[in-house]
C-alpha atoms as a PDB file:
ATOM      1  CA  UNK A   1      51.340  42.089   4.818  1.00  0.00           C
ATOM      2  CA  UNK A   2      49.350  38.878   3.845  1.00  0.00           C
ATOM      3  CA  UNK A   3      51.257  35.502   3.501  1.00  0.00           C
ATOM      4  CA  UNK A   4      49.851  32.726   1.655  1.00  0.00           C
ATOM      5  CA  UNK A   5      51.380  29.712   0.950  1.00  0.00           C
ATOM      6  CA  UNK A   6      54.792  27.790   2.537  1.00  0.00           C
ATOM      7  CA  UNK A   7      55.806  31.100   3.088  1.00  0.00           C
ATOM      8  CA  UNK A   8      53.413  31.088   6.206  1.00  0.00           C
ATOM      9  CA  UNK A   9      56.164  28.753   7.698  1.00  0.00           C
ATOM     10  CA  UNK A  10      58.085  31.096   8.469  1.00  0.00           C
ATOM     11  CA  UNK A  11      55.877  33.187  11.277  1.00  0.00           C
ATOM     12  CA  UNK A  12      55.432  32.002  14.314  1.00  0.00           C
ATOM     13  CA  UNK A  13      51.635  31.489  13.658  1.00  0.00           C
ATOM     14  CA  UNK A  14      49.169  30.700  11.528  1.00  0.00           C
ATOM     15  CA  UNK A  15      47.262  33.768  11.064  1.00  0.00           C
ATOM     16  CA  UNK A  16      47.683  35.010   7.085  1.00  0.00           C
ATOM     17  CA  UNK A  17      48.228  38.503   7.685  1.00  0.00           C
ATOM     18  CA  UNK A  18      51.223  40.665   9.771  1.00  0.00           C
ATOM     19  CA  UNK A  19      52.163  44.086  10.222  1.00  0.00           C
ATOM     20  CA  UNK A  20      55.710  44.559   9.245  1.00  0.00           C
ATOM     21  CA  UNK A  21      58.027  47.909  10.493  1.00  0.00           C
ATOM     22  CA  UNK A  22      60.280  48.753   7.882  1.00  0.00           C
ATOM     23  CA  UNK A  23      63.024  50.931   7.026  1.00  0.00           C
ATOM     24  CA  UNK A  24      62.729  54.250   4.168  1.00  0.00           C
ATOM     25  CA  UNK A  25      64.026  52.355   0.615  1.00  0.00           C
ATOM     26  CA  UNK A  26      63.753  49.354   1.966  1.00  0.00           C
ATOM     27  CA  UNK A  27      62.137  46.799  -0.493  1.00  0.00           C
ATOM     28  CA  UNK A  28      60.479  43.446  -0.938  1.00  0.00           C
ATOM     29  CA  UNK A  29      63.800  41.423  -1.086  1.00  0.00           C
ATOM     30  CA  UNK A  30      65.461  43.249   2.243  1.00  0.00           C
ATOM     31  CA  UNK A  31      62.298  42.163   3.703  1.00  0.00           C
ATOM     32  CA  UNK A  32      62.378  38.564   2.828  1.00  0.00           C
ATOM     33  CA  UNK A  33      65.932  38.950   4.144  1.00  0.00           C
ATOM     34  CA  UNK A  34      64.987  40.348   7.390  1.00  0.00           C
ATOM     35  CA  UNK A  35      62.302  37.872   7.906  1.00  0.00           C
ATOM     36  CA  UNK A  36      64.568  35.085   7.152  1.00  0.00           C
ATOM     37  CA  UNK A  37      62.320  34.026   4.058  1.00  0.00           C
ATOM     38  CA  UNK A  38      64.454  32.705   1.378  1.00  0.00           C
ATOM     39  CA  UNK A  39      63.511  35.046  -2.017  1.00  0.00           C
ATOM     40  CA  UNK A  40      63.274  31.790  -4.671  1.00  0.00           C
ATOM     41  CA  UNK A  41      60.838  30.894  -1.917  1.00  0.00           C
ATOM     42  CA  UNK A  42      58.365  33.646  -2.966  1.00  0.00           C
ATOM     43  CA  UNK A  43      56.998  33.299  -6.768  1.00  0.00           C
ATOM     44  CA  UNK A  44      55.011  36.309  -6.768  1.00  0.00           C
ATOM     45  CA  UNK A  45      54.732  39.623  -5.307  1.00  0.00           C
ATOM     46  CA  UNK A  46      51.683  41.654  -4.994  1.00  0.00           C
ATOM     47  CA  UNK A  47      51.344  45.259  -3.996  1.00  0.00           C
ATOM     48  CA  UNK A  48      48.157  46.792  -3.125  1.00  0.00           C
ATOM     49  CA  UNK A  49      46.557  44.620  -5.890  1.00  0.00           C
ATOM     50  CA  UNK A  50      49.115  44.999  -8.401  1.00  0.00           C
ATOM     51  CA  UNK A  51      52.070  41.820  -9.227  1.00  0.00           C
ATOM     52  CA  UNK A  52      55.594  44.028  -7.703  1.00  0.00           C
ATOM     53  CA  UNK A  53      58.989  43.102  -8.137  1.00  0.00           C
ATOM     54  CA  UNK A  54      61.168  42.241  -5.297  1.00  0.00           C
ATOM     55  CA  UNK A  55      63.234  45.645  -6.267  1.00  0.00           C
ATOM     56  CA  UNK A  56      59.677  47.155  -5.041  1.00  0.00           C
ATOM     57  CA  UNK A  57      60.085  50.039  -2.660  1.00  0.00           C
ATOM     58  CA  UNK A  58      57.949  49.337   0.369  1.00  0.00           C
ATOM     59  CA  UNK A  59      56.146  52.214   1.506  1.00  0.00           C
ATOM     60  CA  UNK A  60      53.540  53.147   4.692  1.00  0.00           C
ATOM     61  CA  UNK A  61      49.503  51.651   4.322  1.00  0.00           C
ATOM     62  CA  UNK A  62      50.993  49.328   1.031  1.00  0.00           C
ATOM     63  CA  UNK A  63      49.285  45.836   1.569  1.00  0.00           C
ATOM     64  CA  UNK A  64      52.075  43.565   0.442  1.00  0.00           C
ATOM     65  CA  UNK A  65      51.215  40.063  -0.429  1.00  0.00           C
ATOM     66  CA  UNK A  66      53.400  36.505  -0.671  1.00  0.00           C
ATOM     67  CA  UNK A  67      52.924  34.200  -3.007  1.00  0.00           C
ATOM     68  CA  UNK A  68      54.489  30.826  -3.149  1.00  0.00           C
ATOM     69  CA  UNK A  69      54.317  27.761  -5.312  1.00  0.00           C
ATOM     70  CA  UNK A  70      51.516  25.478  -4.518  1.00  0.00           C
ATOM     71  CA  UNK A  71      52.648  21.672  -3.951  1.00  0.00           C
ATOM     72  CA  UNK A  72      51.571  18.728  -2.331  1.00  0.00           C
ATOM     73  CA  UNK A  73      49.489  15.960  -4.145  1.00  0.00           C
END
């Protein structure tokens, strides 16, 4: 998984990328859950390339990527 953005906040570094365990059928938002991310947090999903919804299915070798809204001035 590769987390760009405020997103990075929560892990409990600063690298950008994570390997994440996961459950068969879980998806993108029980992920956010189980990481404690909040979903309106995340803007955009991108799997292997490709923008995903949060209903995505996660499944083995995917690279998963967070996306969150740019701010600051």
């Amino acid at each position: 998984m590769r987390v760009r953005g405020h997103a990075r906040e929560f892990f409990p570094d600063q690298r950008e990328e994570y390997d994440y365990e996961f459950s068969e059928g879980q998806t993108v938002s029980d992920m956010l859950a189980a990481l404690g991310i909040k979903s309106e947090l995340v803007m955009r999903v991108v799997v292997d390339g490709a923008v995903a919804p949060k209903s995505h299915v996660l499944r083995d070798g995917e690279v998963v990527t967070l996306l969150t809204p740019v701010s600051g001035g």
